[in-house]
Protein backbone atom coordinates (compact mmCIF):
# COMPACT_ATOMS: atom_id res chain seq x y z
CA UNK A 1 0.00 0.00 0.00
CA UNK A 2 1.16 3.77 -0.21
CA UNK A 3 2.15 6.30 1.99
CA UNK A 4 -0.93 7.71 1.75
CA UNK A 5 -2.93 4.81 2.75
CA UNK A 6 -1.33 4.32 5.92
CA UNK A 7 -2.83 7.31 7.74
CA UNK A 8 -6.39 8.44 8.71
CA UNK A 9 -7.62 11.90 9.09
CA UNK A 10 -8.77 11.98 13.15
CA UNK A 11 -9.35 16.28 13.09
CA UNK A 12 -13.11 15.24 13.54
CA UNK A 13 -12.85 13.73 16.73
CA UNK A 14 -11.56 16.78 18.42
CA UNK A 15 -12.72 20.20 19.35
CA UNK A 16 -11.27 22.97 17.50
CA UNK A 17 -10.89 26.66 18.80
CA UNK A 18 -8.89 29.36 17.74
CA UNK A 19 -7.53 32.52 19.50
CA UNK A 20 -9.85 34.79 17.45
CA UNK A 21 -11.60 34.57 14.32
CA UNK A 22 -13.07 37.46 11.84
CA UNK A 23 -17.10 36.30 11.64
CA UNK A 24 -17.45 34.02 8.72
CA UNK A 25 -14.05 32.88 8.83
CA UNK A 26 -13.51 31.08 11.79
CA UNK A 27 -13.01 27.01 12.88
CA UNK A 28 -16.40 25.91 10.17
CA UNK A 29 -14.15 27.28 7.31
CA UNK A 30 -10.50 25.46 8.86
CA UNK A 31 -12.13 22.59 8.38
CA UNK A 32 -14.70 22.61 5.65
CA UNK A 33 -12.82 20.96 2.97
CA UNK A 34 -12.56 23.41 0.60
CA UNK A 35 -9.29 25.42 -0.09
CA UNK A 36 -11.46 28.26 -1.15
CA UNK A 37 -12.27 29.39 2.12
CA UNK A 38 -10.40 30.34 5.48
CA UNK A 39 -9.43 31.17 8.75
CA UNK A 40 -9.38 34.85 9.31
CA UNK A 41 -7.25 35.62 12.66
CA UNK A 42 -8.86 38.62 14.53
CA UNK A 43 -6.38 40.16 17.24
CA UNK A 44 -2.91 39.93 18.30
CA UNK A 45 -0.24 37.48 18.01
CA UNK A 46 0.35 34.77 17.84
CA UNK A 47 -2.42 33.34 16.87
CA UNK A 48 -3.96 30.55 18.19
CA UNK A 49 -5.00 27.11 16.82
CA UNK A 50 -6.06 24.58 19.96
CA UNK A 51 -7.39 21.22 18.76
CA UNK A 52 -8.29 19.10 22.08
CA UNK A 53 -9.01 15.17 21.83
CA UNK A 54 -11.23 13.41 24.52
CA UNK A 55 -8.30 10.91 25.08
CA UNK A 56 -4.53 10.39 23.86
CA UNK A 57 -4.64 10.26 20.06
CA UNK A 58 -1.23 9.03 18.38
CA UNK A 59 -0.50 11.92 16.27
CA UNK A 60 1.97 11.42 12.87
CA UNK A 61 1.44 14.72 10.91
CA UNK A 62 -0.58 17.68 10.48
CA UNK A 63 -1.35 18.77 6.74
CA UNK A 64 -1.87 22.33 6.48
CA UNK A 65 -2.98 24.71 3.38
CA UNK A 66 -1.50 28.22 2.79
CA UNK A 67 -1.58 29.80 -0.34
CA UNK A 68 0.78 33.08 -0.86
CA UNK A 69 -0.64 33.93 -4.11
CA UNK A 70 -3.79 34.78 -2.93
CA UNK A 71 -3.42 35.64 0.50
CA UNK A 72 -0.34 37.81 0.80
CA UNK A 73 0.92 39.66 3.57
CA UNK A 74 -1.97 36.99 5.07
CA UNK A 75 0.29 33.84 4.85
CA UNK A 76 1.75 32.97 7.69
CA UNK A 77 5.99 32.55 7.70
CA UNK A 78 6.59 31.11 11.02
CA UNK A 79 4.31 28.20 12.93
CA UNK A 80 5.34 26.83 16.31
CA UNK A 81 3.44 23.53 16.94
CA UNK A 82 3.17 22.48 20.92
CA UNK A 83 1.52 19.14 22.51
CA UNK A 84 0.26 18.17 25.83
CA UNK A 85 -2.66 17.51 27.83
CA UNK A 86 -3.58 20.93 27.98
CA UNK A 87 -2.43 24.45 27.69
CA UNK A 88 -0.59 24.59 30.83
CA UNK A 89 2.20 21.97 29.80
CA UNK A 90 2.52 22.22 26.38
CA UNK A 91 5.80 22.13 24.76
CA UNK A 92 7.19 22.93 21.28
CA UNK A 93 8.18 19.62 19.37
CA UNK A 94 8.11 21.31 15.77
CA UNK A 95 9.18 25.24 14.06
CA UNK A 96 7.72 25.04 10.93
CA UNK A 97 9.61 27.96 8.24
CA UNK A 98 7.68 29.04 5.10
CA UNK A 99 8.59 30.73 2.36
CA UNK A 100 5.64 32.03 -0.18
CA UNK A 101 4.24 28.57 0.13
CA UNK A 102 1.47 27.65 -2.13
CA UNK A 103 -0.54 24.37 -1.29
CA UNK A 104 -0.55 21.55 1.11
CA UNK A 105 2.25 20.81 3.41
CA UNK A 106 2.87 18.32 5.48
CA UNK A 107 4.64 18.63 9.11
CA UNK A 108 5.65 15.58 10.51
CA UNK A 109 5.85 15.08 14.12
CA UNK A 110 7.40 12.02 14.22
CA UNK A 111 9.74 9.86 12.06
CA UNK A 112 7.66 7.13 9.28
CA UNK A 113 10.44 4.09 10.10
CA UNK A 114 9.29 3.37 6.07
CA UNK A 115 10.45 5.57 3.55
CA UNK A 116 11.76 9.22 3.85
CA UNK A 117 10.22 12.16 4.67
CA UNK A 118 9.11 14.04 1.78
CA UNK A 119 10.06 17.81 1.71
CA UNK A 120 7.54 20.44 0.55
CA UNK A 121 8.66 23.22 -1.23
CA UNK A 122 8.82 26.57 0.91
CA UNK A 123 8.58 24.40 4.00
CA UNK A 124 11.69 23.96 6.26
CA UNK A 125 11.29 21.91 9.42
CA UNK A 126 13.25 23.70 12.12
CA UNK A 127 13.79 20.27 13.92
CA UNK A 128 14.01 17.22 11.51
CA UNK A 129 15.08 14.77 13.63
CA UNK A 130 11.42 15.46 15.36
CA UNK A 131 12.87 15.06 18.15
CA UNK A 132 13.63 11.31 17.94
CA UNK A 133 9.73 10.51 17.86
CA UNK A 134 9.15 7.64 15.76
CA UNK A 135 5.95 6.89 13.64
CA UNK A 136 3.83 9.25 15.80
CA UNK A 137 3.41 11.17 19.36
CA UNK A 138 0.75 10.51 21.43
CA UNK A 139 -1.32 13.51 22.94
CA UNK A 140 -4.27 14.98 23.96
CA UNK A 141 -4.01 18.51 22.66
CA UNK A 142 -2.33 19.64 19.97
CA UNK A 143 -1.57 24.08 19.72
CA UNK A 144 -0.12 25.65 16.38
CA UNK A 145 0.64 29.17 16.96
CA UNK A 146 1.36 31.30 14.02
CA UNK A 147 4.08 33.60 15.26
CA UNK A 148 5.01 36.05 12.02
CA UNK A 149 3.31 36.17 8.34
CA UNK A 150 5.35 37.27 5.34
CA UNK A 151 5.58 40.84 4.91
CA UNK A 152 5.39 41.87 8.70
CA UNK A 153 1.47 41.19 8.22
CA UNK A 154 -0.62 41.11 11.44
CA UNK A 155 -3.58 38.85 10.80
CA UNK A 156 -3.31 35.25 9.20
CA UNK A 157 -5.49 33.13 6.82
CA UNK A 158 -4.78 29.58 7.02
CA UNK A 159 -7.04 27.62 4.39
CA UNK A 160 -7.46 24.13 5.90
CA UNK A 161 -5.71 22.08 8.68
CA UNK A 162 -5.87 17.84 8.74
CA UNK A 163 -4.67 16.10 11.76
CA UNK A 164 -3.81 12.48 10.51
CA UNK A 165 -2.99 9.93 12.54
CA UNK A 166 -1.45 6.03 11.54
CA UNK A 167 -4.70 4.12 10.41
CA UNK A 168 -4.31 1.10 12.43
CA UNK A 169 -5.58 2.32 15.72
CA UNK A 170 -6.19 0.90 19.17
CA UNK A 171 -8.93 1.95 21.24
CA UNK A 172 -12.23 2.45 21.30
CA UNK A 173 -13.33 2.63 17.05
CA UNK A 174 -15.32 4.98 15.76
CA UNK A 175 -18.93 3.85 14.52
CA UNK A 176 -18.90 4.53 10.25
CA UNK A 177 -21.56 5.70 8.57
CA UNK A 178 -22.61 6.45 4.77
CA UNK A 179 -21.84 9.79 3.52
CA UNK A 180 -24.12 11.53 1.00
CA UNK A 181 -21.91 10.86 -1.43
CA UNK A 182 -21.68 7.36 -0.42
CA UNK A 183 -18.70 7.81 1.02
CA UNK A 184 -17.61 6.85 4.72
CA UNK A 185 -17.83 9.45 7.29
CA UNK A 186 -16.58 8.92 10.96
CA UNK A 187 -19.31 9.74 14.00
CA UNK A 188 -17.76 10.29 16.52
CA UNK A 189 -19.64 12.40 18.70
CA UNK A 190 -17.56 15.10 21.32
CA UNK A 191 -19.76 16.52 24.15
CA UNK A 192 -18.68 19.82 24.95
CA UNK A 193 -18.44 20.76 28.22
CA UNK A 194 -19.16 24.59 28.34
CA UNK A 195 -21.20 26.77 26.21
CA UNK A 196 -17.59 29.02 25.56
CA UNK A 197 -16.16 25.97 23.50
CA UNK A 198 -19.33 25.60 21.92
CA UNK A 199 -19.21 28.97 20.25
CA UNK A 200 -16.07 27.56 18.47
CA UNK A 201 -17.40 24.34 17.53
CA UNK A 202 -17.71 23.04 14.02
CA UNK A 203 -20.64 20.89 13.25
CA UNK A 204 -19.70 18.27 11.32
């Protein structure tokens, strides 16, 4: 099987919230998709991403969408990524470096023990050892902070943002169910504990 096969996209089982958002452009866009649409920051830096799983998820890369041709002074050049179990101990396992990227890139957090790691073009991994994690990290919370954009801009647009995960998976499965396309789509429901997360919720 491919590379590609041997992950699954787990972004649906957590609950997403950002450090501000411009109305209409907020977590429902992030994740909608569709590279059309964005995330609109709203404040100062950095700016926030929080994505919080119910229970220790293994974690192997994060595939993000930027595009400098459209978005400027917009695209972020700089993204820290932290893990933890919550904000109060996260730490920094990745400095991501782009350069007028355009497209999806992929951030590894962990070494694939088969085949290389690909580089993306205006993409430079600050650690690439990734820290001597292998195959994946396990977490609960995962925080990318967008800490400069090119050009000295102040807000950021970030297009879409997939967590994926290795696809064989222990613990508890998720129930499947047909898509309207006739696809598979994972249910997995997340109860939200207070009514400030839920204003950043994305229904699925």
């Amino acid at each position: 099987s491919n590379a590609m096969d041997e992950s699954r996209e787990i972004g649906g089982e957590a609950a997403w919230s950002l450090s501000s958002a411009k109305p209409g452009n907020g977590v429902e866009q992030l994740r909608d998709g569709n590279t059309d649409t964005f995330w609109q920051s709203d404040g100062p830096q950095p700016h926030l991403i929080n994505i919080q799983f119910q229970r220790k998820v293994k974690v192997s890369e994060l595939r993000i969408y930027t595009s400098f041709r459209i978005d400027e002074s917009y695209t972020p050049s700089c993204i820290s990524v932290r893990i933890g179990t919550a904000h109060h101990d996260l730490q920094e396992v990745q400095v991501v470096d782009l350069k007028e990227p355009d497209g999806w890139m992929i951030v590894h957090l962990a070494k694939p023990s088969t085949g290389s790691v690909e580089s993306n073009a205006g993409c430079v991994l600050r650690d690439p050892e990734m820290g001597g994690a292998k195959d994946f990290v396990r977490t609960h919370f995962i925080q990318l902070a967008v800490l400069t954009n090119h050009q000295n801009g102040r807000d950021t647009h970030i297009r879409q943002i997939q967590v994926h995960g290795p696809r064989s998976s222990t613990g508890p499965q998720t129930t499947t169910g047909r898509g309207p396309g006739g696809g598979a789509v994972e249910v997995c429901p997340v109860k939200l504990q207070t009514t400030a997360l839920q204003q950043f919720a994305s229904i699925r």
